[in-house]
Protein backbone atom coordinates (compact mmCIF):
# COMPACT_ATOMS: atom_id res chain seq x y z
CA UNK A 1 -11.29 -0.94 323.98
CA UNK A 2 -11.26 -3.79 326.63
CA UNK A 3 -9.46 -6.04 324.55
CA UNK A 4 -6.41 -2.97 324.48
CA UNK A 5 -6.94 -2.84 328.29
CA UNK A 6 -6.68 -6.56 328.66
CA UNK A 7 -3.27 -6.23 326.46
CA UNK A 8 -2.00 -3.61 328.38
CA UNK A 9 -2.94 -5.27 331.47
CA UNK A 10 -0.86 -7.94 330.31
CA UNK A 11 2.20 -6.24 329.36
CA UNK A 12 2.48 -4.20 332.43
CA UNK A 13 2.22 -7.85 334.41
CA UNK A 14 4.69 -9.02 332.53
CA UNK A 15 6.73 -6.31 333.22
CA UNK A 16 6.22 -6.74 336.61
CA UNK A 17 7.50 -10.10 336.86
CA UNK A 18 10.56 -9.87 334.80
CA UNK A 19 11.91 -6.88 337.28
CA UNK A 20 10.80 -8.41 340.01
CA UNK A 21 12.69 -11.65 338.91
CA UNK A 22 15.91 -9.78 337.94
CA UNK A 23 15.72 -8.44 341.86
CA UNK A 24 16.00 -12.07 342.99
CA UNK A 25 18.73 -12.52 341.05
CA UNK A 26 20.92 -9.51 341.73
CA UNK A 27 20.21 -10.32 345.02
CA UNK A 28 21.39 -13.87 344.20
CA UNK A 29 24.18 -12.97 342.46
CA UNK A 30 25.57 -10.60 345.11
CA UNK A 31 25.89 -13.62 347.17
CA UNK A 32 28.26 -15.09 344.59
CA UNK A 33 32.27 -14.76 343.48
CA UNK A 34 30.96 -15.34 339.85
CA UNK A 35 29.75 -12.28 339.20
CA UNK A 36 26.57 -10.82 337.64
CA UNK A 37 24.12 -13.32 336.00
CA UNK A 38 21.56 -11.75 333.39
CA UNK A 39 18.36 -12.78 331.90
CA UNK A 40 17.96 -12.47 327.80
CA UNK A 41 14.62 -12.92 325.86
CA UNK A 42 14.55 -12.05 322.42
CA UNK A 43 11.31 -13.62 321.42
CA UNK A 44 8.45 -12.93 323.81
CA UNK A 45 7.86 -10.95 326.93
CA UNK A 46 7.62 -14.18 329.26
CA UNK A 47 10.04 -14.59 332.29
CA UNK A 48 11.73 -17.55 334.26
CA UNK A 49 8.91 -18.73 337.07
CA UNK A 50 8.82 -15.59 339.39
CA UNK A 51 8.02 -18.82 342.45
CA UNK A 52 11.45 -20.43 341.37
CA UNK A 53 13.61 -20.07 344.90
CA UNK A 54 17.40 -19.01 343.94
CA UNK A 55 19.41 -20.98 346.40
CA UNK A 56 22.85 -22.19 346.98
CA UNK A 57 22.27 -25.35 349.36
CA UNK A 58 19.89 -28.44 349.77
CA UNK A 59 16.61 -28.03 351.45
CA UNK A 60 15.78 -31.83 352.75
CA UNK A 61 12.22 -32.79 353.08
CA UNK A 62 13.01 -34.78 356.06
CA UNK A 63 15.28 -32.95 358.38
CA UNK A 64 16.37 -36.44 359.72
CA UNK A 65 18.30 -37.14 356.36
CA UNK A 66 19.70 -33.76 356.40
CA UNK A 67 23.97 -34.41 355.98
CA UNK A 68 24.15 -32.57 358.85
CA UNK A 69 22.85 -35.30 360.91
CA UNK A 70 25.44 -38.00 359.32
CA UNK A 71 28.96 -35.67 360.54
CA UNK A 72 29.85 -38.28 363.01
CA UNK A 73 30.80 -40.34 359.64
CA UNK A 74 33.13 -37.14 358.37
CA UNK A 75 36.87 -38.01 358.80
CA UNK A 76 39.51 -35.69 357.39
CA UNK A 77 43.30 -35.92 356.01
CA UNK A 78 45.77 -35.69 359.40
CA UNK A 79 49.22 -35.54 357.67
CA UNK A 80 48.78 -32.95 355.17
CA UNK A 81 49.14 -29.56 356.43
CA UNK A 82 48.56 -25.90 354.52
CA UNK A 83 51.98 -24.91 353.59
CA UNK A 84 52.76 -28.09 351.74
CA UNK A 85 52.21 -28.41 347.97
CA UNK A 86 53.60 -24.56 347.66
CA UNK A 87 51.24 -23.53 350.04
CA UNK A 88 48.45 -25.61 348.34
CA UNK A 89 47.04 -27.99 351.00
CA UNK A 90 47.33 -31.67 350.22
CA UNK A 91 50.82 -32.70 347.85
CA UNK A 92 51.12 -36.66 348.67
CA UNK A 93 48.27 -38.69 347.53
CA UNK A 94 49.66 -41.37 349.47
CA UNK A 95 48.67 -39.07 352.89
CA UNK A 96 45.55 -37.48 352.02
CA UNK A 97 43.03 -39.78 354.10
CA UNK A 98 40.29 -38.75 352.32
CA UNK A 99 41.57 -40.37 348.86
CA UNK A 100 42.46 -43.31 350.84
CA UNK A 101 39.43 -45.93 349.67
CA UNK A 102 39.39 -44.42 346.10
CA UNK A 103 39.57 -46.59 342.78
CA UNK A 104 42.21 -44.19 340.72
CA UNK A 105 43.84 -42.59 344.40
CA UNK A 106 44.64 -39.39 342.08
CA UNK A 107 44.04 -36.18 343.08
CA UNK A 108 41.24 -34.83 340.80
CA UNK A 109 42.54 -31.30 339.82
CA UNK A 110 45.34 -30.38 338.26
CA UNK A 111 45.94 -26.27 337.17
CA UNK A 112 46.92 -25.35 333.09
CA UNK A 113 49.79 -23.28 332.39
CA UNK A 114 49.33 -19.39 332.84
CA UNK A 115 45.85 -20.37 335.02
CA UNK A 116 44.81 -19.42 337.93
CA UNK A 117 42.11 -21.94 337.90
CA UNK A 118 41.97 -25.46 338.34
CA UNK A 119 40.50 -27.58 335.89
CA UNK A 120 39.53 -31.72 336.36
CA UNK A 121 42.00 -34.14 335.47
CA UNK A 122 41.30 -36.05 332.35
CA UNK A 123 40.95 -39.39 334.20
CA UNK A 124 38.81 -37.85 336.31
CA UNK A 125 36.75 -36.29 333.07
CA UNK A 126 36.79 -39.16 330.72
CA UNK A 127 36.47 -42.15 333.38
CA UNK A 128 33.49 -40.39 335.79
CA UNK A 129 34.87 -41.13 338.83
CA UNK A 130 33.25 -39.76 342.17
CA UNK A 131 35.44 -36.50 342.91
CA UNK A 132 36.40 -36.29 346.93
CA UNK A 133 36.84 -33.37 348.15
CA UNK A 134 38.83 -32.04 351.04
CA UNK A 135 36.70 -31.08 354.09
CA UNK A 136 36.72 -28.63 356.83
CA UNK A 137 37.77 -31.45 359.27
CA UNK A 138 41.13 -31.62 357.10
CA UNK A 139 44.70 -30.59 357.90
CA UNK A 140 45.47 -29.37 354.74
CA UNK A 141 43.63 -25.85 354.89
CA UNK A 142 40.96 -24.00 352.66
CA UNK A 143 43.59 -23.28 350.26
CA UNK A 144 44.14 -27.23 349.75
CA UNK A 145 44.19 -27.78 345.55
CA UNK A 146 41.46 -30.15 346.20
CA UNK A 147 38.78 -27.88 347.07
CA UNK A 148 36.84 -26.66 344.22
CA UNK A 149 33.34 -27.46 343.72
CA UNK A 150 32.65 -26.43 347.57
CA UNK A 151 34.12 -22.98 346.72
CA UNK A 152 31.01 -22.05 344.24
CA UNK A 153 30.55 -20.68 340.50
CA UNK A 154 33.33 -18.46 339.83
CA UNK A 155 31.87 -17.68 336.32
CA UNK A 156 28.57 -15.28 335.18
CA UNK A 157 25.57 -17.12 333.72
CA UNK A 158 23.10 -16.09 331.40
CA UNK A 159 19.79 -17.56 331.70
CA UNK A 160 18.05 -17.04 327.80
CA UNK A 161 14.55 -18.29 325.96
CA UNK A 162 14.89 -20.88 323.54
CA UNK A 163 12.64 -20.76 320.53
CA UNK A 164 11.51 -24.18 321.13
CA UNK A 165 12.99 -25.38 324.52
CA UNK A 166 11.98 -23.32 327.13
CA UNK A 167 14.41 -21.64 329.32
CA UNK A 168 18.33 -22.41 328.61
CA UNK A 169 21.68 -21.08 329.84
CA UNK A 170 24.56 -19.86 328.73
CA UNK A 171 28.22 -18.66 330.44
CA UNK A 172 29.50 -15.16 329.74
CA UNK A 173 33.16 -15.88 329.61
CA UNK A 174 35.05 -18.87 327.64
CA UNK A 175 35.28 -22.19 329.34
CA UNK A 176 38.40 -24.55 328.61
CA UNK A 177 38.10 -28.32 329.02
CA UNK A 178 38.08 -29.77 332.41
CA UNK A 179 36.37 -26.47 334.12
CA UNK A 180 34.32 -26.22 336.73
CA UNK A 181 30.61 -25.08 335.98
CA UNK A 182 28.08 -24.63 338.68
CA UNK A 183 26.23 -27.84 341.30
CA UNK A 184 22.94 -28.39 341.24
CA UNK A 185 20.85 -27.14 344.08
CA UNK A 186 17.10 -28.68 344.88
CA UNK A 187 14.95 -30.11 347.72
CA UNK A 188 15.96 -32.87 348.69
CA UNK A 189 13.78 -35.94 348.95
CA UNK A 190 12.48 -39.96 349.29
CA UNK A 191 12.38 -41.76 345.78
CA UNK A 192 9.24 -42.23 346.87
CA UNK A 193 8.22 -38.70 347.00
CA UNK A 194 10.13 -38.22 343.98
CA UNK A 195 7.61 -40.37 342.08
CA UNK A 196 4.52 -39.26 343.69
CA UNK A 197 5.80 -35.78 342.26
CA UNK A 198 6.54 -37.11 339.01
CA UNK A 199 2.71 -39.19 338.05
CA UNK A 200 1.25 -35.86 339.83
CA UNK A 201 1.58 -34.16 336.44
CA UNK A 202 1.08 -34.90 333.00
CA UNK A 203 3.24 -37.65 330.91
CA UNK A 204 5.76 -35.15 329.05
CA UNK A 205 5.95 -33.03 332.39
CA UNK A 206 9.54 -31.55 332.37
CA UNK A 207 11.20 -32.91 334.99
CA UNK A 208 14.34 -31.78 337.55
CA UNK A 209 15.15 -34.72 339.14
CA UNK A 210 18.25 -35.80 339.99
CA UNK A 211 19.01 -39.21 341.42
CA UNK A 212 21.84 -39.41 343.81
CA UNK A 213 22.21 -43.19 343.55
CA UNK A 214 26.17 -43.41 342.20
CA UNK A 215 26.62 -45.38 345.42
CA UNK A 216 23.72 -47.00 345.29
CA UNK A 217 22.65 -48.80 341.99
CA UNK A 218 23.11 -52.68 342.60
CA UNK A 219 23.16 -52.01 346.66
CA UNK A 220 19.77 -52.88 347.53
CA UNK A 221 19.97 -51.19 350.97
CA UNK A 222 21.04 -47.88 349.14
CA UNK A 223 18.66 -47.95 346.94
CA UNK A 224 16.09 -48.28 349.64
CA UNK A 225 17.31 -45.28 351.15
CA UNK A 226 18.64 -43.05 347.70
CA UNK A 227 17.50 -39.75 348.25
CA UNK A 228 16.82 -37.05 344.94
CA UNK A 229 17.20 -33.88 344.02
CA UNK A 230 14.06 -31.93 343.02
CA UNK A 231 15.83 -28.42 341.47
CA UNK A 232 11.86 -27.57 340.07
CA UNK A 233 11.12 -25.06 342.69
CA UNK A 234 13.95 -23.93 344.44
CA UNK A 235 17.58 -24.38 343.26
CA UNK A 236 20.61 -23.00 341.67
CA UNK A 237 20.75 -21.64 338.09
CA UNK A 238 21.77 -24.85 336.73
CA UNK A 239 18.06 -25.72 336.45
CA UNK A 240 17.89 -24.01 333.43
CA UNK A 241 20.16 -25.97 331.88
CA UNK A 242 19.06 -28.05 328.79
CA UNK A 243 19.72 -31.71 327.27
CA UNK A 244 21.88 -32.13 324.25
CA UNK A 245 22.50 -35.90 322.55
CA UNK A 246 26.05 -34.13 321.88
CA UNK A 247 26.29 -32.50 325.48
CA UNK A 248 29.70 -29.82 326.10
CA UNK A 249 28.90 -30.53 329.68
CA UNK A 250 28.70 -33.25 331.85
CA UNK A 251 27.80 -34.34 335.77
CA UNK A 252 29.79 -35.67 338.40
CA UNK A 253 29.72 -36.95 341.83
CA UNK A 254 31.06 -34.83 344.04
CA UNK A 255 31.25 -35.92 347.67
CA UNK A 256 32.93 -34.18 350.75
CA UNK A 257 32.58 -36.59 353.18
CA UNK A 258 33.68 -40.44 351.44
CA UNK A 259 32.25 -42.47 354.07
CA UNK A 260 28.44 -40.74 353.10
CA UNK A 261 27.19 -43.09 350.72
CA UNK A 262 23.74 -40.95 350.26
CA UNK A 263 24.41 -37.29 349.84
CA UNK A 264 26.81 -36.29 347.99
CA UNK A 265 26.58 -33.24 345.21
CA UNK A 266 26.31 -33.29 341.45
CA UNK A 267 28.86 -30.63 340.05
CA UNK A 268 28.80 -29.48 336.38
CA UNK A 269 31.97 -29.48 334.19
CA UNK A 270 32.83 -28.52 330.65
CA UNK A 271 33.71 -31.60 328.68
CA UNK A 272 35.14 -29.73 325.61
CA UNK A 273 36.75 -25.58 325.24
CA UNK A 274 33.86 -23.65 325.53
CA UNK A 275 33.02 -20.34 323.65
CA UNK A 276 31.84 -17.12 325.79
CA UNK A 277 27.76 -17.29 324.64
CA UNK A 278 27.78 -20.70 323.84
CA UNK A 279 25.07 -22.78 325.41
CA UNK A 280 25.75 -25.08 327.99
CA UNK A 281 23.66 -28.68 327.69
CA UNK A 282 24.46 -32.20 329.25
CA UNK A 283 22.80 -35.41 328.66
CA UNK A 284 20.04 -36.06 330.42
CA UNK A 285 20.85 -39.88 329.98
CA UNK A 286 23.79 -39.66 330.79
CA UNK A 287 25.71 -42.92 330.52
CA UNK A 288 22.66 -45.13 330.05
CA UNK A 289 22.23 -47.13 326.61
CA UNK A 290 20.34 -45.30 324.55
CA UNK A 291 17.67 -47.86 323.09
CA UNK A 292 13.58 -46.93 322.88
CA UNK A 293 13.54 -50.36 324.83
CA UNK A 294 16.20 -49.51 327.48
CA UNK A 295 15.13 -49.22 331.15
CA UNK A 296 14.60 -45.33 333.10
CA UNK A 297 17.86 -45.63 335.32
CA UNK A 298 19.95 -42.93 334.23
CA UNK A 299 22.99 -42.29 336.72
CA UNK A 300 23.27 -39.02 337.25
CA UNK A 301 20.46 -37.37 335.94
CA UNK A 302 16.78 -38.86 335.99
CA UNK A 303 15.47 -35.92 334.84
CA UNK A 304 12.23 -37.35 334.17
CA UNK A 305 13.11 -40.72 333.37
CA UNK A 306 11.49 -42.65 336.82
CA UNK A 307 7.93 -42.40 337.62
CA UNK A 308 5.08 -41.89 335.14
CA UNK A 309 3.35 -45.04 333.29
CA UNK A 310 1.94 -43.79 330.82
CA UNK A 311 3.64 -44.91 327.74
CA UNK A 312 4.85 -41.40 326.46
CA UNK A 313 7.81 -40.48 323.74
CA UNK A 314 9.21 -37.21 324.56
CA UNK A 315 10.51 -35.85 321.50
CA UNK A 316 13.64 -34.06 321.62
CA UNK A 317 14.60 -30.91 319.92
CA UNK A 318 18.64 -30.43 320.60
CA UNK A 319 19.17 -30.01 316.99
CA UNK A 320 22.79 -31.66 317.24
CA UNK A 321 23.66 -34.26 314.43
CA UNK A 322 23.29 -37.40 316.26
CA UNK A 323 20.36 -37.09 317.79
CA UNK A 324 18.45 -39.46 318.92
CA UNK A 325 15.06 -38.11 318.34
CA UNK A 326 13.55 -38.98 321.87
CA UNK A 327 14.57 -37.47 325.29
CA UNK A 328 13.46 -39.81 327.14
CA UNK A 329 10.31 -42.55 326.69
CA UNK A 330 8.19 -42.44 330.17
CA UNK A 331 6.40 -46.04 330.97
């Protein structure tokens, strides 16, 4: 008899949490052009964290590093104007100041036939380079063909249990190459505080850490001051997103002011045509050789990769053909 109350008890907590969970994230989603996000779980009654914080912005540690506090460093384009480009913002790369310093000067979207989307440009997509944005300090309008990323999700999510994985997602609609996913939302905070974090748990502690350090690996002052992104408590969607050694996603720096060397955003897009219920992974290495003896300096993505010692393998269950059996050795 107690042992059926204790069951039921159980349930009817569980219960509790998943509608209570699916409250914060219609009220989430109503917040949002992508429309509605859903939560599937075919194998157990368990829900995403009911403490997770749904959020759409950074939340620094330190209000002193907050971006707002660097917008004396925020210039914008002066000769490009609204109605130019068909009534698309910026049309001459040659006048858009804020592509003025940049290794490829291209503009990095470019729309497909019959879309009314823009998708990233496959030099852009293949090469990784930062993507700068237009800001609201530009002449060129909020129409301008360069904004994007700053615009939000336009696509539904499905967050869905894995059988051996934990939490994953998956996107509602089809994807085509080059398209725009979702950014990655956290706290943000010291590499310090990062690492305190990470040796606070245990050595195969999943991890949602994300380094912003494109600017900054080789610069020693950068690196002294790289800040993180800790998407473990509060955060986007996107932090249910899983690791794949054959990834159909992958990050990129995404910056709306080019002279801010330190915050910038990491944006999500689809490497490959994506299937409606497909799941969405990236590479939690990202970009680093892949040797058991290789260094923890992913980057993008740390995910894990910095801060405990203790000589752990993390095994990793992605399933996809060349996989490289670890996701990521800690120590």
């Amino acid at each position: 008899m107690l042992a059926h109350a204790a069951d039921v008890s159980v349930a009817f907590a569980e219960r509790v949490i998943r509608a209570e969970f699916e409250k914060k994230l219609a009220h989430y989603c109503s917040q949002k052009p992508g429309g509605i996000d859903s939560i599937v779980n075919d194998l157990d009654s368990s829900s995403p964290p009911l403490s997770f914080k749904l959020m759409d912005s950074y939340v620094f540690l330190d209000p002193a590093t907050d971006a707002v506090n660097f917008q004396d460093t925020q210039v914008g384009c002066s000769s490009c104007r609204p109605q130019m480009g068909r009534n698309m913002g910026c049309e001459y790369v040659n006048k858009c100041d804020c592509l003025e310093d940049h290794p490829i000067r291209k503009f990095p979207y470019k729309k497909p036939n019959n879309s009314d989307f823009w998708v990233l440009q496959m030099k852009y997509l293949e090469g990784r380079y930062v993507i700068i944005e237009c800001n609201e300090l530009c002449e060129c309008g909020p129409s301008c063909k360069t904004r994007v990323t700053q615009k939000g999700r336009q696509v539904p999510m499905t967050i869905f249990k894995t059988p051996n994985r934990g939490w994953g997602l998956k996107c509602k609609q089809d994807l085509i190459k080059g398209q725009f996913i979702d950014l990655y939302w956290g706290e943000v905070i010291p590499v310090a505080e990062a690492q305190l974090r990470q040796e606070s748990g245990p050595a195969d502690k999943a991890s949602y850490l994300f380094d912003l350090d494109k600017w900054a690996l080789g610069n020693k002052d950068l690196e002294e001051q790289m800040l993180v992104v800790d998407g473990e408590k509060m955060g986007g969607i996107t932090r249910f997103m899983n690791h794949s050694c054959d990834p159909n996603c992958g990050v990129y720096a995404v910056s709306y002011n080019k002279n801010d060397y330190l915050r910038y955003n990491t944006a999500f897009f689809a490497l490959e045509d994506i299937p409606a219920g497909s799941e969405l992974t990236f590479d939690y290495l990202e970009g680093e050789e892949q040797s058991d003896s290789q260094g923890d300096d992913a980057p993008f993505a740390s995910q894990a990769s910095q801060g405990n010692t203790t000589k752990t393998r993390v095994p990793c269950h992605c399933g996809a053909r060349n996989c490289r059996g670890l996701l990521w050795r800690n120590g």
